[in-house]
C-alpha atoms as a PDB file:
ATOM      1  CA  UNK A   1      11.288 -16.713  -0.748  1.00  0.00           C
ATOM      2  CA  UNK A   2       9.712 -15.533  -3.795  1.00  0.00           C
ATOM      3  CA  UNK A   3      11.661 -13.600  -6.395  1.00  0.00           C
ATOM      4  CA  UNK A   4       8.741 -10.637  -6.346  1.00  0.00           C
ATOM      5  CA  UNK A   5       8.140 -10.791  -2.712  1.00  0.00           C
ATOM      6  CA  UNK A   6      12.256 -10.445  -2.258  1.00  0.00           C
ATOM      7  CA  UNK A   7      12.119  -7.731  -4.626  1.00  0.00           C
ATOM      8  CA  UNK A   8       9.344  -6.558  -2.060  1.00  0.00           C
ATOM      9  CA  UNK A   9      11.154  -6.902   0.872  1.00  0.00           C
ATOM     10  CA  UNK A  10      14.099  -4.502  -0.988  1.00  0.00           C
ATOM     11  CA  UNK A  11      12.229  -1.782  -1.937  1.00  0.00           C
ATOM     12  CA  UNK A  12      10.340  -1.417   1.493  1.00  0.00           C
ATOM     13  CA  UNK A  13      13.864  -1.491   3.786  1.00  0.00           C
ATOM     14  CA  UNK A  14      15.423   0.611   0.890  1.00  0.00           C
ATOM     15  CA  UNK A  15      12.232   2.868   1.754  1.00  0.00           C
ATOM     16  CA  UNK A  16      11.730   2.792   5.266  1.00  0.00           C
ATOM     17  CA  UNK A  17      15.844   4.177   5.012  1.00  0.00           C
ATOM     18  CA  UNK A  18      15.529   6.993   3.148  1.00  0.00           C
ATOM     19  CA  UNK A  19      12.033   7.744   5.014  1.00  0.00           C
ATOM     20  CA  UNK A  20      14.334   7.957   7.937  1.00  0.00           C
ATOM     21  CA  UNK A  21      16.960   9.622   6.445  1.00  0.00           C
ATOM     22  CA  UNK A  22      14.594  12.763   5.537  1.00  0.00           C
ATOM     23  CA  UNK A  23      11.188  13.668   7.163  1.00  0.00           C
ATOM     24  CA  UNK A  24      10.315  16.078   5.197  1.00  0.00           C
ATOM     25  CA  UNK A  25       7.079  14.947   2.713  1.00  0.00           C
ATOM     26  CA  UNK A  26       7.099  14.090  -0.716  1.00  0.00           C
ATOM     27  CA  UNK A  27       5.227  16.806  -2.840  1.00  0.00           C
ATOM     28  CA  UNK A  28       2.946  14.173  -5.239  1.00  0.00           C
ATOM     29  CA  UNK A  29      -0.928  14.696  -6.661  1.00  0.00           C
ATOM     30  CA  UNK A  30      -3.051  12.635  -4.914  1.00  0.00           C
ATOM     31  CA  UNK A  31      -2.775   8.827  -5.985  1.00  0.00           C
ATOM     32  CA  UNK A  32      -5.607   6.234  -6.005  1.00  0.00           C
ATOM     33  CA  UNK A  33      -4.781   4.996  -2.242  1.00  0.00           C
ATOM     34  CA  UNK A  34      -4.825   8.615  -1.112  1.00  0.00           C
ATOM     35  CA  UNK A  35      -7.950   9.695  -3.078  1.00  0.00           C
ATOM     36  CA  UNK A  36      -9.635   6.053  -1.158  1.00  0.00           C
ATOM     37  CA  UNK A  37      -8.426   6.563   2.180  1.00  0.00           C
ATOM     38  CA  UNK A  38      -9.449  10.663   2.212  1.00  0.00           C
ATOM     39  CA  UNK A  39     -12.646   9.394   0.973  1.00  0.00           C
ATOM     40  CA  UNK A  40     -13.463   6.624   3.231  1.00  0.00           C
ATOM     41  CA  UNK A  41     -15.646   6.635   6.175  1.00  0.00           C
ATOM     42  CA  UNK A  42     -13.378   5.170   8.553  1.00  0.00           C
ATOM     43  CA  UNK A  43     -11.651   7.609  11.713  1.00  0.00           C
ATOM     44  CA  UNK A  44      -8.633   7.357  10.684  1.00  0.00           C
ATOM     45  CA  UNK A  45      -8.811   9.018   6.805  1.00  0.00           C
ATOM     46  CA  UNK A  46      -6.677  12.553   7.172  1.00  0.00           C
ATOM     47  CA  UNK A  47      -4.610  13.615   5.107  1.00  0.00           C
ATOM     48  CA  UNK A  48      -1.186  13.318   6.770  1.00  0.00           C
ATOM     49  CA  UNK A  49      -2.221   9.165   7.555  1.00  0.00           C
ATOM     50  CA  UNK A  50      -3.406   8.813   3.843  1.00  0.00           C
ATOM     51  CA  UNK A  51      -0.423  10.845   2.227  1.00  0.00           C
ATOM     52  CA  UNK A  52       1.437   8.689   4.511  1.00  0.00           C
ATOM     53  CA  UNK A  53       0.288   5.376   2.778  1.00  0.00           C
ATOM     54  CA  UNK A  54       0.170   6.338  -0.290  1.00  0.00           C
ATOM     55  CA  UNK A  55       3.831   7.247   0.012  1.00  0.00           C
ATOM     56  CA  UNK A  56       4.659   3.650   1.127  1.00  0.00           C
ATOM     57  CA  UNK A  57       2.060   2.292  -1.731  1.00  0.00           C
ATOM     58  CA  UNK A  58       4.222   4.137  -3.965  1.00  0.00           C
ATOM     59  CA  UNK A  59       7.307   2.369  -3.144  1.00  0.00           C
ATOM     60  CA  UNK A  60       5.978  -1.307  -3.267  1.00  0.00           C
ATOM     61  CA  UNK A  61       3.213  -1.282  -5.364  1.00  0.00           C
ATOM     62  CA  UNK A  62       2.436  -1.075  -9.236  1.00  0.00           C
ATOM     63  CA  UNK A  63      -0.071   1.648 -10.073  1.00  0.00           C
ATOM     64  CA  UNK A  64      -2.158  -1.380 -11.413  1.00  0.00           C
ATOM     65  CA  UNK A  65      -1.715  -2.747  -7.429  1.00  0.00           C
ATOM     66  CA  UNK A  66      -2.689   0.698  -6.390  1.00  0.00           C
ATOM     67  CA  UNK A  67      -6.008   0.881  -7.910  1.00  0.00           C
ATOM     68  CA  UNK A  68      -7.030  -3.045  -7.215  1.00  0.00           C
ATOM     69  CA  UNK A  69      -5.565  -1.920  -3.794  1.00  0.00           C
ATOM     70  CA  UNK A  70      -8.089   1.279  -3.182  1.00  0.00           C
ATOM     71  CA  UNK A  71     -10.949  -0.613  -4.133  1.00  0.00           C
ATOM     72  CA  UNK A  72     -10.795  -2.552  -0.671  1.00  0.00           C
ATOM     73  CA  UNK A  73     -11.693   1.159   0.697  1.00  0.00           C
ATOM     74  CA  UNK A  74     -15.488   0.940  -0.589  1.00  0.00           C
ATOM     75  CA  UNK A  75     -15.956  -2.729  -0.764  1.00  0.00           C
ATOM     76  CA  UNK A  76     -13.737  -4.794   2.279  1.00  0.00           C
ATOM     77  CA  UNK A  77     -15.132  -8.116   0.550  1.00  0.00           C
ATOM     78  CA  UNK A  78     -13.031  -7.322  -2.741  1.00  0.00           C
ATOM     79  CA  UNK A  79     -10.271  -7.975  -0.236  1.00  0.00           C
ATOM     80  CA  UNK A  80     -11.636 -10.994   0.860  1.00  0.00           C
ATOM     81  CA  UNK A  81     -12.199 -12.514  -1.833  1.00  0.00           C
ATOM     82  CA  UNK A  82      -8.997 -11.664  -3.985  1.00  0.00           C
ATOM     83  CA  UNK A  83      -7.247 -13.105  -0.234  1.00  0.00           C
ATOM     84  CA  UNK A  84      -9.183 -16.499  -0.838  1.00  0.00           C
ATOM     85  CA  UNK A  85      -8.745 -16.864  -4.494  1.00  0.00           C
ATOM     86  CA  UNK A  86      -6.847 -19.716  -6.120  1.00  0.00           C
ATOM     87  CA  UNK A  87      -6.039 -17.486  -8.824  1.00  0.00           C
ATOM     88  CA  UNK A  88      -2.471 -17.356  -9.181  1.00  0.00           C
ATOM     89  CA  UNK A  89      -1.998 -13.358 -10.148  1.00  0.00           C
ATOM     90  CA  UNK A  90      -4.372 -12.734  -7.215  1.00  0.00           C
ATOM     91  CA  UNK A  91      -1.733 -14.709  -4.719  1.00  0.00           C
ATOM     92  CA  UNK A  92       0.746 -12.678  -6.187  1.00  0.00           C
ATOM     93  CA  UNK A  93      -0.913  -9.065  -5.392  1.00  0.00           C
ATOM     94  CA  UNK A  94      -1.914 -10.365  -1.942  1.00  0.00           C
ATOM     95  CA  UNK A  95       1.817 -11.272  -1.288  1.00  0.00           C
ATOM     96  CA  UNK A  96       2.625  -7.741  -2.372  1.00  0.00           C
ATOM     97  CA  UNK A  97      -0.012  -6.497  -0.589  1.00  0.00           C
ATOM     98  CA  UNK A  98       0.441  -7.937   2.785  1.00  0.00           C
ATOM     99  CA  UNK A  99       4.393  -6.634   2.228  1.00  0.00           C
ATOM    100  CA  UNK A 100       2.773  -3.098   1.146  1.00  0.00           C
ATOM    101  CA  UNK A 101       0.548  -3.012   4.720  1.00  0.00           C
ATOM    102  CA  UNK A 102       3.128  -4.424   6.900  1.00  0.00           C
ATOM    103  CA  UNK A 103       5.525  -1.367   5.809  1.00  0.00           C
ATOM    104  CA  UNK A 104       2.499   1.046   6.239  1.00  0.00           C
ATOM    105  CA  UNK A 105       1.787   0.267   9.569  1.00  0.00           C
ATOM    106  CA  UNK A 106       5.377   0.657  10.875  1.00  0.00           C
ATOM    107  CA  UNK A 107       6.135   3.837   8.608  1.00  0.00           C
ATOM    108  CA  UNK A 108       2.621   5.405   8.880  1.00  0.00           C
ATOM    109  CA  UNK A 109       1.364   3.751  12.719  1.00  0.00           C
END
């Protein structure tokens, strides 16, 4: 396993214990994954959900992440295509990425 995607792996079980430890939210401003999902057209976007995410975002992701990240709200293709790329930084986010989702969906689902 990668050396980034261990230290991954860390900070989402370190997260996902003190999430369980206390359920009581974070007070934060509104980061760029919150500010995408609230403003997205999909179902799902209230606040709780996105708050929810962003928490997790902020505990595996680099701001920088976050905001490459939120653009997938408005345009599902940048996803796509930063997925497909050979470009060695891209593989990198979308390791990070995938890691950032998979902790979403079982803190936030």
């Amino acid at each position: 396993m990668k050396k980034t995607v261990k230290k991954t792996v860390i900070a989402v079980a370190t997260f996902a214990t003190v999430a369980s430890a206390t359920l009581t939210p974070i007070p934060a401003h509104a980061g760029a994954i919150e500010r995408a999902c609230m403003s997205s057209d999909r179902a799902a976007n209230n606040r709780n959900l996105c708050g929810c995410i962003q928490q997790v975002a902020d505990m595996t992701l680099t701001n920088g992440d976050q905001r490459q990240a939120a653009k997938f709200f408005k345009n599902p293709q940048k996803a796509q295509d930063v997925r497909q790329s050979d470009n060695s930084s891209h593989e990198s986010f979308w390791q990070r990425y995938k890691a950032f989702g998979a902790a979403a969906e079982q803190y936030c689902g």
